[in-house]
PDB file of N, CA and C in Angstrom:
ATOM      1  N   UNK A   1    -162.835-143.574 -18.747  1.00  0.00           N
ATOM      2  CA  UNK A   1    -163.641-144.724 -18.442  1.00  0.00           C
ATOM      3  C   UNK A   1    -164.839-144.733 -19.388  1.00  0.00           C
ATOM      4  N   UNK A   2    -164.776-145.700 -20.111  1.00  0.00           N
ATOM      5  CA  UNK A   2    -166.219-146.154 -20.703  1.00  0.00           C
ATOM      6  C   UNK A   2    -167.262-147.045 -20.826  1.00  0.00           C
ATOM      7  N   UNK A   3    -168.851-146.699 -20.339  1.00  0.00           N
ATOM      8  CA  UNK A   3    -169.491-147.762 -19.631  1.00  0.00           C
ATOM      9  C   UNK A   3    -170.492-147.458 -21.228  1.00  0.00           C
ATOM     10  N   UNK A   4    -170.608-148.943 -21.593  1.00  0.00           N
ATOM     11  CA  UNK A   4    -172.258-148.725 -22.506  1.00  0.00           C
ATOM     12  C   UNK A   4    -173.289-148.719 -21.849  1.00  0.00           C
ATOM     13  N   UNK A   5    -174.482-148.659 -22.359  1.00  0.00           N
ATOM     14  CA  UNK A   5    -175.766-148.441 -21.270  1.00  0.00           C
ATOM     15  C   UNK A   5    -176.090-149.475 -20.219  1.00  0.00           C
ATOM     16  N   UNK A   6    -175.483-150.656 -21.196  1.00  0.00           N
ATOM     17  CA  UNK A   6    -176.145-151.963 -20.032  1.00  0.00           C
ATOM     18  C   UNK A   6    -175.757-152.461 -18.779  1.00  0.00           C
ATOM     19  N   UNK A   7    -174.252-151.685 -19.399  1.00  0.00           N
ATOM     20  CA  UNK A   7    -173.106-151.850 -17.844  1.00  0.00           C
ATOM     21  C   UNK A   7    -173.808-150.543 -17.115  1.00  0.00           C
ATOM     22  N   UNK A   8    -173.982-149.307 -17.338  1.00  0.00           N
ATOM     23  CA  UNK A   8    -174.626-148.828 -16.475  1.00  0.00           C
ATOM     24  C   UNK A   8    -175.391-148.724 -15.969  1.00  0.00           C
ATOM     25  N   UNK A   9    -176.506-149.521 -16.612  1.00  0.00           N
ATOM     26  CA  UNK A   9    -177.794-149.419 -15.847  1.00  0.00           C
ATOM     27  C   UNK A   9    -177.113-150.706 -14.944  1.00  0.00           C
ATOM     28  N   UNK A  10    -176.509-151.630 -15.630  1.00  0.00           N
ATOM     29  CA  UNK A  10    -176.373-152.432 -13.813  1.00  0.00           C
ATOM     30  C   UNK A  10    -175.892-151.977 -13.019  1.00  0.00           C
ATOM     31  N   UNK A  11    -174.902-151.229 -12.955  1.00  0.00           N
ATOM     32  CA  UNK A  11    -174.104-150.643 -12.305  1.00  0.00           C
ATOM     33  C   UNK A  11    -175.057-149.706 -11.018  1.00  0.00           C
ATOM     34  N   UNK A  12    -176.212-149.179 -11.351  1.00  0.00           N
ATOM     35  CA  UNK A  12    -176.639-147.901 -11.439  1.00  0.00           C
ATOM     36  C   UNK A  12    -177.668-149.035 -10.326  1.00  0.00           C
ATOM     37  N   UNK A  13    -178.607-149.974 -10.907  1.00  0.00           N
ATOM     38  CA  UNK A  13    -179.499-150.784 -10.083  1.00  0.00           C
ATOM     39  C   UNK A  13    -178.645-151.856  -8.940  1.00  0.00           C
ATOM     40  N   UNK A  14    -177.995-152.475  -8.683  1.00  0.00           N
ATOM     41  CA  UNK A  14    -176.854-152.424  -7.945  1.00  0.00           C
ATOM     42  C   UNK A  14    -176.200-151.532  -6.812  1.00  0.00           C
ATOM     43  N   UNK A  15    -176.484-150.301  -7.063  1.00  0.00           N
ATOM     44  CA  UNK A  15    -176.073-149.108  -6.200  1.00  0.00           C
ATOM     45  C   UNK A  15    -177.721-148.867  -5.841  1.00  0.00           C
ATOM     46  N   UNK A  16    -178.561-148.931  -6.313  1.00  0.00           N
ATOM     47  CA  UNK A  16    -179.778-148.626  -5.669  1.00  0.00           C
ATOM     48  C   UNK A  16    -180.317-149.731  -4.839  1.00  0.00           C
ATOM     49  N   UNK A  17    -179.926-150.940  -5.306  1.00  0.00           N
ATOM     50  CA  UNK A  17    -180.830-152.090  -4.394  1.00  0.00           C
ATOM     51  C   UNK A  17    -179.586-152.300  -3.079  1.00  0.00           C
ATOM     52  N   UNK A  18    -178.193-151.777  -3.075  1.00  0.00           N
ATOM     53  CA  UNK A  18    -177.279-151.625  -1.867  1.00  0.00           C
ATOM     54  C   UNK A  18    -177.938-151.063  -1.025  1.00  0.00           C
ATOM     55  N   UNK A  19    -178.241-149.962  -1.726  1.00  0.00           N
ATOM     56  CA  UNK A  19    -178.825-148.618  -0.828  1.00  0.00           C
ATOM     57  C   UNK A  19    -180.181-149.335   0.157  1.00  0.00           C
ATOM     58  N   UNK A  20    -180.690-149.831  -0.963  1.00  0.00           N
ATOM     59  CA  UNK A  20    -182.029-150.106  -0.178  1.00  0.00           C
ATOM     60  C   UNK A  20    -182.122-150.869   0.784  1.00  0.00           C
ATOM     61  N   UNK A  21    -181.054-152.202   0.940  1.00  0.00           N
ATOM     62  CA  UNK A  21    -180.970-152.691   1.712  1.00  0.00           C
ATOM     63  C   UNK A  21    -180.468-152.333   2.977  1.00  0.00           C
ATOM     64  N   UNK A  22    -178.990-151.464   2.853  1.00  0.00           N
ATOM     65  CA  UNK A  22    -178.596-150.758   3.959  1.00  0.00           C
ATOM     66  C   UNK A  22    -179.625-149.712   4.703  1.00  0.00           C
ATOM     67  N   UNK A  23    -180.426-149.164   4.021  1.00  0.00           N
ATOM     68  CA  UNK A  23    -181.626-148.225   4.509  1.00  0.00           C
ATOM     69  C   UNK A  23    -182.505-148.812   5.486  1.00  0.00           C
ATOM     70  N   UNK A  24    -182.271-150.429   5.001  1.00  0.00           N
ATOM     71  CA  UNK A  24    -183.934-151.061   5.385  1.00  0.00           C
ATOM     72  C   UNK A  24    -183.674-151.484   6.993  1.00  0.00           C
ATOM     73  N   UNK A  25    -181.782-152.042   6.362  1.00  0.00           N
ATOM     74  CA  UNK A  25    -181.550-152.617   7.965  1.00  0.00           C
ATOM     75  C   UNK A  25    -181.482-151.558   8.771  1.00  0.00           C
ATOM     76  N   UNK A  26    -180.846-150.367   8.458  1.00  0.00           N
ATOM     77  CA  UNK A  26    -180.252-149.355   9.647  1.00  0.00           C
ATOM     78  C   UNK A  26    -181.861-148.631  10.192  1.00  0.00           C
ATOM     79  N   UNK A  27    -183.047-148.576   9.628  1.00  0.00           N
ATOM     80  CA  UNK A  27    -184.286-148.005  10.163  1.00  0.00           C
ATOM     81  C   UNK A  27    -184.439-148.572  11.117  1.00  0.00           C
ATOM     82  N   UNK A  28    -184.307-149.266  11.929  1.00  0.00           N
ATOM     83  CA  UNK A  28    -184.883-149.697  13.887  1.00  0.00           C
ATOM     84  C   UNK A  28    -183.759-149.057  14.274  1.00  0.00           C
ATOM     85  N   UNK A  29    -182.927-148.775  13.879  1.00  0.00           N
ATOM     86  CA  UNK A  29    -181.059-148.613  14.711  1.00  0.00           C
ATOM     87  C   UNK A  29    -181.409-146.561  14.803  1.00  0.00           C
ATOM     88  N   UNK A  30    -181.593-146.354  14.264  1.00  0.00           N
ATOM     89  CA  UNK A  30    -181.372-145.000  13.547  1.00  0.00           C
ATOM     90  C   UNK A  30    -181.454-143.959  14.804  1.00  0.00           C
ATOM     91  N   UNK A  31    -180.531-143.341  14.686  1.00  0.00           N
ATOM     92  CA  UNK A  31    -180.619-142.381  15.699  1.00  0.00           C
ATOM     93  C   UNK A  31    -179.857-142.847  17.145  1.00  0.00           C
ATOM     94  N   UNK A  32    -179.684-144.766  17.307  1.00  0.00           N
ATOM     95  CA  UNK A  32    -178.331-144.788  18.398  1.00  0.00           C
ATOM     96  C   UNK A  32    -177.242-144.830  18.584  1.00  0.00           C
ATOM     97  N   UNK A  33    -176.896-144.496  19.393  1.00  0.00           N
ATOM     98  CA  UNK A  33    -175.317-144.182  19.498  1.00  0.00           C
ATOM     99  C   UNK A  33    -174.455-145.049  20.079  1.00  0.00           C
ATOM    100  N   UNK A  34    -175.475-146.426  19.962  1.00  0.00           N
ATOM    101  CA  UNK A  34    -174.559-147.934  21.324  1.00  0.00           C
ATOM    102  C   UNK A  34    -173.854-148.537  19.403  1.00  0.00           C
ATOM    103  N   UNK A  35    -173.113-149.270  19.822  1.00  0.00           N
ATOM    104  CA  UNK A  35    -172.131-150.342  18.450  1.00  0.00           C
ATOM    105  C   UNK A  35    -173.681-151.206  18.374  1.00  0.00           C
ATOM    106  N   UNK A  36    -173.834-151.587  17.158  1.00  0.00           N
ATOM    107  CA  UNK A  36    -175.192-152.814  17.202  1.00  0.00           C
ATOM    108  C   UNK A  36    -174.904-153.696  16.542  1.00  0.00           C
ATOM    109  N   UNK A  37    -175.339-155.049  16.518  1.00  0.00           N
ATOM    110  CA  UNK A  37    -174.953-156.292  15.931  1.00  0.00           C
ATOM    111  C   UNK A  37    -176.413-156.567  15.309  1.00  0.00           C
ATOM    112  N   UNK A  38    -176.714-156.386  14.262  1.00  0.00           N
ATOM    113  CA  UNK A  38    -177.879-156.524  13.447  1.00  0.00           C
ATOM    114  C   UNK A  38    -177.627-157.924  12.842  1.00  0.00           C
ATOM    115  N   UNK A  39    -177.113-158.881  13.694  1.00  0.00           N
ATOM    116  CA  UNK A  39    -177.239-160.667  12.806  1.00  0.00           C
ATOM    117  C   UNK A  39    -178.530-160.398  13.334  1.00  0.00           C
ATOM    118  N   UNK A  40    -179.089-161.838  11.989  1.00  0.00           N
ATOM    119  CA  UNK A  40    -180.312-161.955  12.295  1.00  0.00           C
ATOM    120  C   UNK A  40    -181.652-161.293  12.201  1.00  0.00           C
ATOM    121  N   UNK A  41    -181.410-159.973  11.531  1.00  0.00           N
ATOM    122  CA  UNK A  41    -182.185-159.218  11.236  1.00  0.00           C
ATOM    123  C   UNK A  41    -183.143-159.789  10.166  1.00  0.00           C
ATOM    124  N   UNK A  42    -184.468-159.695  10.577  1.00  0.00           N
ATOM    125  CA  UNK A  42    -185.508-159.928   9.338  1.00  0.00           C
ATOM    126  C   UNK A  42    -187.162-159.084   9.666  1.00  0.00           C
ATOM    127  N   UNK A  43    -187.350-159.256   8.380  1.00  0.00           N
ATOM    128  CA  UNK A  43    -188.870-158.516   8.839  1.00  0.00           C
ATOM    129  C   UNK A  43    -190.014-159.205   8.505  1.00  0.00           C
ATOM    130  N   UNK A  44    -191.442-159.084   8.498  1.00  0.00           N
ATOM    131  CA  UNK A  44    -192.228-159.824   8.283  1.00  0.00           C
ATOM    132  C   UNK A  44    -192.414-159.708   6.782  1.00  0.00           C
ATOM    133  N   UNK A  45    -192.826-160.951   6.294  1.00  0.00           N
ATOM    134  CA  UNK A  45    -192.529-161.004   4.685  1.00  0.00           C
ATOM    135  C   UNK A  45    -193.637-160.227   3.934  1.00  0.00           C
ATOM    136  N   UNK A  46    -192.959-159.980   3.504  1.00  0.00           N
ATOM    137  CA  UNK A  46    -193.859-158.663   1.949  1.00  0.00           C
ATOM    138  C   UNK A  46    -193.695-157.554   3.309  1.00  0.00           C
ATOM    139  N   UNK A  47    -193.283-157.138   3.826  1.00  0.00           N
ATOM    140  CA  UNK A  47    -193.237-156.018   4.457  1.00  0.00           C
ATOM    141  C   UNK A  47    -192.358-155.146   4.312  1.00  0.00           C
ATOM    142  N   UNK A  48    -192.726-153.777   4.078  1.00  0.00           N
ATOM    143  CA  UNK A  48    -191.720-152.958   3.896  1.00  0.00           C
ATOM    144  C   UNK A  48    -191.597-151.717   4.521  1.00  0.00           C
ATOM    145  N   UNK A  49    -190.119-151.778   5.418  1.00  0.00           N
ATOM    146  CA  UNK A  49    -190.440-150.631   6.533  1.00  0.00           C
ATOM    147  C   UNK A  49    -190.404-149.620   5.894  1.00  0.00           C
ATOM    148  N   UNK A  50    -190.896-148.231   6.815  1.00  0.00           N
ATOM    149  CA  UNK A  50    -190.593-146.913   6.066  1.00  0.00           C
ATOM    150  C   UNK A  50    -189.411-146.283   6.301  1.00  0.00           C
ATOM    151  N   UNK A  51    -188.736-145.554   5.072  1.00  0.00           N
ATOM    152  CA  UNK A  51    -187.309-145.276   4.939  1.00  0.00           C
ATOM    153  C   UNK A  51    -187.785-143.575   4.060  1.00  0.00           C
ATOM    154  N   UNK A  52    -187.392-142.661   5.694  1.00  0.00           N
ATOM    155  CA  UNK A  52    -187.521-141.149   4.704  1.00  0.00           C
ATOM    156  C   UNK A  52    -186.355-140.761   3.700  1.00  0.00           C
ATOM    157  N   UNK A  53    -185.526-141.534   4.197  1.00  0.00           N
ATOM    158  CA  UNK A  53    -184.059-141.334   3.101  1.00  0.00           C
ATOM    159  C   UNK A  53    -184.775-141.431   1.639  1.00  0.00           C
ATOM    160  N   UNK A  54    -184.833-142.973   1.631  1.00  0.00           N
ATOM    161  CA  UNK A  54    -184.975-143.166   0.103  1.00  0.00           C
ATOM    162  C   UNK A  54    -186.462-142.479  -0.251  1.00  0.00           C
ATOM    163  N   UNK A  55    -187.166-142.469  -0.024  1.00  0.00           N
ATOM    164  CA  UNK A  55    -188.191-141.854  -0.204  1.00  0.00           C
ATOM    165  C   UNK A  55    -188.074-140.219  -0.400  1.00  0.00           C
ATOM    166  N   UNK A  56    -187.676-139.710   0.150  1.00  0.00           N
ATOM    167  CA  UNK A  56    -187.145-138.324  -0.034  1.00  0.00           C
ATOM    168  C   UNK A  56    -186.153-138.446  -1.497  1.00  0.00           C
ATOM    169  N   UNK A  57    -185.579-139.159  -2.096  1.00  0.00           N
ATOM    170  CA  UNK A  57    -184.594-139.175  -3.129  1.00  0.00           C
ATOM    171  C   UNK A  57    -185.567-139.565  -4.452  1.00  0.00           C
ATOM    172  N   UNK A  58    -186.864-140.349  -4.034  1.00  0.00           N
ATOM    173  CA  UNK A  58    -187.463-140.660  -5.451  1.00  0.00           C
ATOM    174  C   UNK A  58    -188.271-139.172  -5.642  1.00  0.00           C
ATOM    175  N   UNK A  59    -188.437-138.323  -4.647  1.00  0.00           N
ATOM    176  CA  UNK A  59    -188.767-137.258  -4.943  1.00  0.00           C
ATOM    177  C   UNK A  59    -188.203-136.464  -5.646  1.00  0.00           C
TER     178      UNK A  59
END
């Protein structure tokens, strides 16, 4: 397989802004064990919850 840089850096930012989003929604959920239906999920704008995952990884 061969990627030049530009395909990888998209590739690469793409897999990080997934991440971030899945991080952002699953932080109120975290830790239950019921099935959850997260329609509708939003947060207050310019707000950004805290996520030790990703935060622990830019470390």
């Amino acid at each position: 397989m061969k990627l030049n840089a530009q395909k990888f850096r998209d590739q690469l930012y793409a897999c990080w802004i997934g991440k971030n989003i899945g991080g952002t929604m699953g932080t109120p959920y975290e830790g239950g064990r019921e099935a959850l239906d997260i329609q509708g999920f939003v947060t207050k704008p310019n707000e950004v919850l805290p996520n030790d995952d990703l935060d622990l990884q830019l470390v």
